[in-house]
Protein backbone atom coordinates (compact mmCIF):
# COMPACT_ATOMS: atom_id res chain seq x y z
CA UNK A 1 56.60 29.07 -61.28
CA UNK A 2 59.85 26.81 -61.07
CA UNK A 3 63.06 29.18 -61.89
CA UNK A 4 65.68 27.21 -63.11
CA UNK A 5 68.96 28.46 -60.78
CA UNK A 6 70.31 31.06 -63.10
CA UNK A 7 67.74 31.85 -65.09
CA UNK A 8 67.68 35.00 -67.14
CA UNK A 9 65.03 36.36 -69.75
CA UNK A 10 65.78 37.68 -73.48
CA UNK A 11 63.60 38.37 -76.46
CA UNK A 12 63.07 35.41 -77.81
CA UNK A 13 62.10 33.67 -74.24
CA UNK A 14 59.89 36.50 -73.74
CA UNK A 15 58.11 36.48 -77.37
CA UNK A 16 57.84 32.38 -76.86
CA UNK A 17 55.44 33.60 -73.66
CA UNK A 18 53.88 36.07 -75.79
CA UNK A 19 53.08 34.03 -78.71
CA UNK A 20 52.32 31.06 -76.03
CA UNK A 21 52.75 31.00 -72.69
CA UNK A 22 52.45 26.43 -72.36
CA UNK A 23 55.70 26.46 -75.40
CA UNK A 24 57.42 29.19 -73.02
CA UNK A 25 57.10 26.71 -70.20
CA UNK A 26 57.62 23.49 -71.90
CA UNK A 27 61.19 24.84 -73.82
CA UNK A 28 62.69 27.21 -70.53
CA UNK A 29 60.81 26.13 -67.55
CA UNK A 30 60.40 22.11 -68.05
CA UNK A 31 63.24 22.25 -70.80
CA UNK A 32 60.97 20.00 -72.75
CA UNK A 33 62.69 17.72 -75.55
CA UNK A 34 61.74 18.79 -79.11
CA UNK A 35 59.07 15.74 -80.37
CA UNK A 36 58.57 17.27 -83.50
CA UNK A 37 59.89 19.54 -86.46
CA UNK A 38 59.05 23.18 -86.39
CA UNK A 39 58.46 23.44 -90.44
CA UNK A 40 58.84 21.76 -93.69
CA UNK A 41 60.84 20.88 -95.52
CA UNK A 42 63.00 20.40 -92.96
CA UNK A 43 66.76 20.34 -94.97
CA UNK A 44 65.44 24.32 -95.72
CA UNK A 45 64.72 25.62 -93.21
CA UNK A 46 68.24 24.28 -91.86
CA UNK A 47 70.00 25.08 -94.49
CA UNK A 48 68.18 28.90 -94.58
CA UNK A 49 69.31 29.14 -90.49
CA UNK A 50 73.18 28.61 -91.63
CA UNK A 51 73.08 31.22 -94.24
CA UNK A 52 71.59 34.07 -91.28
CA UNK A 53 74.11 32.49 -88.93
CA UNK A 54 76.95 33.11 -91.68
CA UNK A 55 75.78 35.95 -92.78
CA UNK A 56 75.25 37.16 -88.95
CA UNK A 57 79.20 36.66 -88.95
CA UNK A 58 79.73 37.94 -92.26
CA UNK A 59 78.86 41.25 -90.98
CA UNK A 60 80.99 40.92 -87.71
CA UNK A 61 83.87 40.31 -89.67
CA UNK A 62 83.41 43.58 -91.67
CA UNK A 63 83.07 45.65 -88.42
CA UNK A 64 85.85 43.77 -86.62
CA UNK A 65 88.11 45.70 -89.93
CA UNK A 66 88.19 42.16 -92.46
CA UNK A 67 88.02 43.24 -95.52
CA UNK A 68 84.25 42.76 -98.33
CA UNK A 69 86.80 41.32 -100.48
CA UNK A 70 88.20 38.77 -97.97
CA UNK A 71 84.97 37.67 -96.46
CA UNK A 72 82.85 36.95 -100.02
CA UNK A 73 85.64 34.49 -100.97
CA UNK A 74 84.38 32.24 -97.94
CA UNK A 75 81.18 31.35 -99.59
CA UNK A 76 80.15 30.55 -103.08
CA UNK A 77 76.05 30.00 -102.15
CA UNK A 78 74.64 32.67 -104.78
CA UNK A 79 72.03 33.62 -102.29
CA UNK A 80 74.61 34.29 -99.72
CA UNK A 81 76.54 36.55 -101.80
CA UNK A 82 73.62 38.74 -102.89
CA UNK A 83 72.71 39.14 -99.12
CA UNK A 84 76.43 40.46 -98.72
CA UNK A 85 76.64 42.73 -101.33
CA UNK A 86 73.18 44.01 -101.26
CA UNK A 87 74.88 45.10 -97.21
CA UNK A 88 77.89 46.31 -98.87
CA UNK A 89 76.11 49.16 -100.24
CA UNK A 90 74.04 49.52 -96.72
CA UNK A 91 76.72 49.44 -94.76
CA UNK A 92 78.14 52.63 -96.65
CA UNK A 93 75.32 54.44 -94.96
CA UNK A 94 76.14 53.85 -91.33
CA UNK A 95 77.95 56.37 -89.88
CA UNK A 96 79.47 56.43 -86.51
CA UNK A 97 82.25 56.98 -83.93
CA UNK A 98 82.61 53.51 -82.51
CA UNK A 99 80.64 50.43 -83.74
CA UNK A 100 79.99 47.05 -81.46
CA UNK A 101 79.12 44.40 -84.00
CA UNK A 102 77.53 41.38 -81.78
CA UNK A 103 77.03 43.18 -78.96
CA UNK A 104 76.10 41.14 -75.88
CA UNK A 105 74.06 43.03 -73.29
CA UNK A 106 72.40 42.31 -70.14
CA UNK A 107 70.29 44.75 -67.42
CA UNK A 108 68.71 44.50 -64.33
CA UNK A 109 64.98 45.15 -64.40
CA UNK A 110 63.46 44.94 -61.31
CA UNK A 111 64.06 41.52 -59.76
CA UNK A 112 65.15 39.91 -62.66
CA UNK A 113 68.10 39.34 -64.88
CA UNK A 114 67.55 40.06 -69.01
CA UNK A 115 70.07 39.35 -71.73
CA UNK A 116 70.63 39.60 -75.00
CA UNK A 117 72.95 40.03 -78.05
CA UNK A 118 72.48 43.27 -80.29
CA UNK A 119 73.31 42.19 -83.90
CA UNK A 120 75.65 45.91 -83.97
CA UNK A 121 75.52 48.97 -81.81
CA UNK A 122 77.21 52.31 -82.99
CA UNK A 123 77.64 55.51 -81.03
CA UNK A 124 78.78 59.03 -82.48
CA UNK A 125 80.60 62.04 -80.47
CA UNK A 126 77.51 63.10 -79.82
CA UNK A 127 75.90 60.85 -77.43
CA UNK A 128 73.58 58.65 -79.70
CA UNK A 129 73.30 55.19 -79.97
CA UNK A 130 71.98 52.95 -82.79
CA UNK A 131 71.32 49.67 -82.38
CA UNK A 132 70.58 47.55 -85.70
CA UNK A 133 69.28 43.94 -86.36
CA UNK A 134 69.49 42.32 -89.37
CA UNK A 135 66.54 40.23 -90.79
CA UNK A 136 67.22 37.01 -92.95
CA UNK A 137 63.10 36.66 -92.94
CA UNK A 138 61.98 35.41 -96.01
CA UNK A 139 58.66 37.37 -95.27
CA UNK A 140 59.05 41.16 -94.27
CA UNK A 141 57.31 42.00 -91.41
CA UNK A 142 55.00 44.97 -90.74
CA UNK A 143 56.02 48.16 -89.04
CA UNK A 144 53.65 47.24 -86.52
CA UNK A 145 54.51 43.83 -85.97
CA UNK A 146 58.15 44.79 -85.28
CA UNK A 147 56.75 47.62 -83.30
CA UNK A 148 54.62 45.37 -81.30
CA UNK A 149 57.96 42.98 -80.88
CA UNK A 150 59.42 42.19 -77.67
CA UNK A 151 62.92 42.84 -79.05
CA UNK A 152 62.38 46.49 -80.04
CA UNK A 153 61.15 47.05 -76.83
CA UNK A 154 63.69 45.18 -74.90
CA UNK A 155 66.63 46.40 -76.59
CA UNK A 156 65.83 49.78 -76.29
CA UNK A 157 65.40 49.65 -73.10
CA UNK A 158 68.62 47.51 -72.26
CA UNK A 159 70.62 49.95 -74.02
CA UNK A 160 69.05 52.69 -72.57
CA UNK A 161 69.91 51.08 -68.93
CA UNK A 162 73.22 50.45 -69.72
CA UNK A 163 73.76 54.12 -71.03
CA UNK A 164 76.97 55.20 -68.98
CA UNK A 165 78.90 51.87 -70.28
CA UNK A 166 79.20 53.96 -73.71
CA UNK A 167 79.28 57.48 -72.60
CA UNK A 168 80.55 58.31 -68.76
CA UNK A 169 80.52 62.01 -69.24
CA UNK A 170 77.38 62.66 -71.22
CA UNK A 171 73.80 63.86 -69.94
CA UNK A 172 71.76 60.16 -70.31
CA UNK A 173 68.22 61.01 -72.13
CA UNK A 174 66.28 58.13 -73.84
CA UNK A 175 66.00 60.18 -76.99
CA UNK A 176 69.44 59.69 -77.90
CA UNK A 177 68.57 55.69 -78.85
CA UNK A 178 67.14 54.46 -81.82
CA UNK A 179 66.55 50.91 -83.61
CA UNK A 180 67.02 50.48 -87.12
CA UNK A 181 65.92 47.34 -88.89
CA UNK A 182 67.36 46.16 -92.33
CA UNK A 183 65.84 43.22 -94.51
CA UNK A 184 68.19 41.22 -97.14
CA UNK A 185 65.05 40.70 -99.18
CA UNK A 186 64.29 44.60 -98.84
CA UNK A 187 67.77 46.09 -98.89
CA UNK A 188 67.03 49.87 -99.66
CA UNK A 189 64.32 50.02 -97.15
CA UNK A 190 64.67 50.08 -93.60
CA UNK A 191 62.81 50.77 -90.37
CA UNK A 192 63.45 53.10 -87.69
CA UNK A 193 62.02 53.26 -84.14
CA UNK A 194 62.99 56.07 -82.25
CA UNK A 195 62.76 56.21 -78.21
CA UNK A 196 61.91 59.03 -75.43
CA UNK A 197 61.14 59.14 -72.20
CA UNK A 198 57.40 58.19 -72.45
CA UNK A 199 58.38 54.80 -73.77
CA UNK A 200 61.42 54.29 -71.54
CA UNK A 201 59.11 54.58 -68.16
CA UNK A 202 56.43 52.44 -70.27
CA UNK A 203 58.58 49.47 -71.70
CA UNK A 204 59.95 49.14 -67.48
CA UNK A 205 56.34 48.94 -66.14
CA UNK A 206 55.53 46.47 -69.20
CA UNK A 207 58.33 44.22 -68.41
CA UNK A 208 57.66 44.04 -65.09
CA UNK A 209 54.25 43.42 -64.77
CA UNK A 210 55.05 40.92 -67.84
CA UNK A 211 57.36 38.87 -65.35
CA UNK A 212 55.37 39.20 -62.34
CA UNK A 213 52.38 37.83 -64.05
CA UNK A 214 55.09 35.18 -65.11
CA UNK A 215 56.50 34.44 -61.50
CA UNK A 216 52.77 34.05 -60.52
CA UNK A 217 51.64 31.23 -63.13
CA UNK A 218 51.94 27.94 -61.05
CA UNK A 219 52.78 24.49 -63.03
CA UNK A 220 50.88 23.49 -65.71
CA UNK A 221 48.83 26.48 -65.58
CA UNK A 222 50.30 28.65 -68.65
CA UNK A 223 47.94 28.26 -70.76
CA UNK A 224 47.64 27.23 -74.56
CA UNK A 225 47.28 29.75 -77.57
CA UNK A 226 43.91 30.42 -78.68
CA UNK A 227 45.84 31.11 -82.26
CA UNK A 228 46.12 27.75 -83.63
CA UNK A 229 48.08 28.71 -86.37
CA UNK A 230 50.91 29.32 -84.21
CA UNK A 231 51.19 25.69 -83.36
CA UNK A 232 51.89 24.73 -87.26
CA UNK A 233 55.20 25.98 -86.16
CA UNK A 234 55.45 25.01 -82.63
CA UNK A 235 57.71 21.68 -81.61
CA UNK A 236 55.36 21.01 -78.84
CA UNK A 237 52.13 20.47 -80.85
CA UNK A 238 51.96 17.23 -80.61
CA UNK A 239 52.27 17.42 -76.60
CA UNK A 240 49.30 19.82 -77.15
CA UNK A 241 47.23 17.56 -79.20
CA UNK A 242 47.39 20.70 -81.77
CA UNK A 243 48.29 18.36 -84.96
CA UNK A 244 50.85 16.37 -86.15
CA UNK A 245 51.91 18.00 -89.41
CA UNK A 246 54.46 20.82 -89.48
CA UNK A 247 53.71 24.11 -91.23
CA UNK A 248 55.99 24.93 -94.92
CA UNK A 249 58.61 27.46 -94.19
CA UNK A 250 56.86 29.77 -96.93
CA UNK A 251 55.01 30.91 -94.18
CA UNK A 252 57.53 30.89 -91.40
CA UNK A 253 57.12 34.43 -90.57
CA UNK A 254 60.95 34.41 -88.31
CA UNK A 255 63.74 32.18 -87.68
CA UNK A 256 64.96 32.27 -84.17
CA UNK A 257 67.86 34.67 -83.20
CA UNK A 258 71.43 33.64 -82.47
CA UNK A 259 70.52 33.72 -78.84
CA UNK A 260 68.15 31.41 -79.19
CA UNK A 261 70.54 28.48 -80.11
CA UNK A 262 72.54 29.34 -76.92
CA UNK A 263 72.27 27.99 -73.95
CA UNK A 264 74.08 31.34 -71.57
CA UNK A 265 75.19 31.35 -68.13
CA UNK A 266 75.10 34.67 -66.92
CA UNK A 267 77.37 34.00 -64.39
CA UNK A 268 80.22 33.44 -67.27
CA UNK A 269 79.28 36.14 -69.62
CA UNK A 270 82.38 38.99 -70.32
CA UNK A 271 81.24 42.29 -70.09
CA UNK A 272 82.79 44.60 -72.53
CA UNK A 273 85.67 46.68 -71.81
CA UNK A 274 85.14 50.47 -72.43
C-alpha cells in the first residue's frame, strides 16, 4: 500500500480494517470524502456523539480535581445528568495512587507507529495499572465482542510497552495490567480483562502480522465485507454499490472514539511528564 508520510495506526483505524478492509482504505489510505450519512436520523446520532464527547470531559474534569457539584451545573440535558451521577457513584469505587484521565499513548511495534488515547489510566504503589474506557453505547456489547476488540488488545499492549513511563523502579510483568469497561446504560456492571504474559507475546505477533498483511495489500485490492450489514452503517456504501439508505441508530452497535474525530500528527504529540 500507499502510507501517507506520517502515518500511525490506533484502534479505531485498525477495527475499520477489521470490520472492512475497502472503508479502511477509502477513509486513511485514499482519505476518501464522506458521500453519505452513517445512520438515521441523522440530528441523533449527532446530538448522542456530543453528549459522549461531554461526558468524555465531564469525567476529565473530575480527575483533573473540579468538583461533581461544579461540573453538573454545565449541563441541564436530563440524559446527561443521569450518565454523571450514575459515574458519581462508580467513580467512588476506583481506587488508586495516581490517575491519568485522557491519557494519550503511543508505542512502537515493530516497524510501525500506534497511538491512542486511554479514556483514564490509574496506577497504585504497587505496580498495577488500570486502564478504563467508558461506553456511551446505546447497545451493550458482549464480553466477547469487547474481548474480540482491537482496543482491548491494543491498549493492553501499549500500556504494557510503555511500562517504565509509570514505574522506573519496579519489576515490569504483564500481569500487573488490566482493562475495565463501564457502560452508562449498565452502571453497576462492569467488565474486566486481565493480561499475562501469554497474551502480551500473542497480541505483538497479532499486530504484526495484522500490519504486514496490511503493508502487502496493493491499491484497490482490500477487499469488500462479505457482512453486508456492516455497510448500513458505512459512509462509503454508496462507492460500494452496497445501498443507498443509512441504517437507524437503534442498531448502531458503537459510536466512534474521540480519536477518531482527530486528525494527529505524531510528530507534535506531548508526551507526558513523569
Amino acid at each position: 500500500m500507499n502510507q501517507p508520510e506520517n502515518f500511525y495506526y490506533s484502534q479505531n483505524k485498525l477495527q475499520d480494517y477489521i470490520d472492512c478492509p475497502r472503508r479502511f482504505e477509502l477513509k486513511y489510505l485514499l482519505k476518501q470524502d464522506w458521500p453519505a450519512i452513517r445512520s438515521e436520523p441523522i440530528r441523533e446520532i449527532e446530538h448522542h456523539q456530543r453528549l459522549g464527547n461531554q461526558f468524555h470531559l465531564f469525567i476529565q474534569q473530575y480527575f483533573n480535581g473540579l468538583s461533581p457539584e461544579i461540573i453538573s451545573k454545565q449541563t441541564t440535558d436530563p440524559v446527561l445528568l443521569n450518565w454523571w451521577r450514575s459515574f458519581e457513584l462508580f467513580s467512588k469505587t476506583i481506587h488508586f495512587d495516581n490517575v491519568y484521565p485522557e491519557f494519550q499513548i503511543s508505542a512502537q511495534i515493530g516497524n510501525s507507529r500506534f497511538y491512542g488515547v486511554i479514556d483514564l489510566i490509574t496506577t497504585d504503589q504497587d505496580g498495577n495499572i488500570t486502564i478504563y474506557d467508558w461506553k456511551t453505547n446505546k447497545k451493550k456489547p458482549s464480553r466477547n465482542t469487547l474481548n474480540q476488540k482491537i482496543q482491548t488488545k491494543l491498549y493492553r499492549l501499549m500500556t504494557a510497552l510503555n511500562y517504565a513511563r509509570f514505574f522506573k523502579e519496579i519489576n515490569f510483568s504483564p500481569n500487573k495490567i488490566r482493562m475495565e469497561y463501564w457502560f452508562v446504560n449498565d452502571p453497576t456492571s462492569t467488565m474486566v480483562f486481565p493480561y499475562d504474559e501469554t497474551l502480551f507475546l500473542s497480541d505483538q505477533s497479532f499486530f504484526n502480522q495484522l500490519i504486514e498483511t496490511i503493508q502487502n495489500t496493493g491499491e484497490n485490492f482490500f477487499v469488500k465485507t462479505e457482512d453486508q450489514n456492516r455497510c448500513k452503517f458505512c459512509n462509503y456504501r454508496s462507492l460500494c454499490a452496497r445501498g443507498i439508505q443509512a441504517g437507524e441508530i437503534s442498531s448502531f452497535d458503537e459510536l466512534p472514539e474521540n480519536e477518531d474525530l482527530l486528525d494527529f500528527d505524531l510528530n507534535e504529540l506531548t508526551e507526558l511528564e513523569f
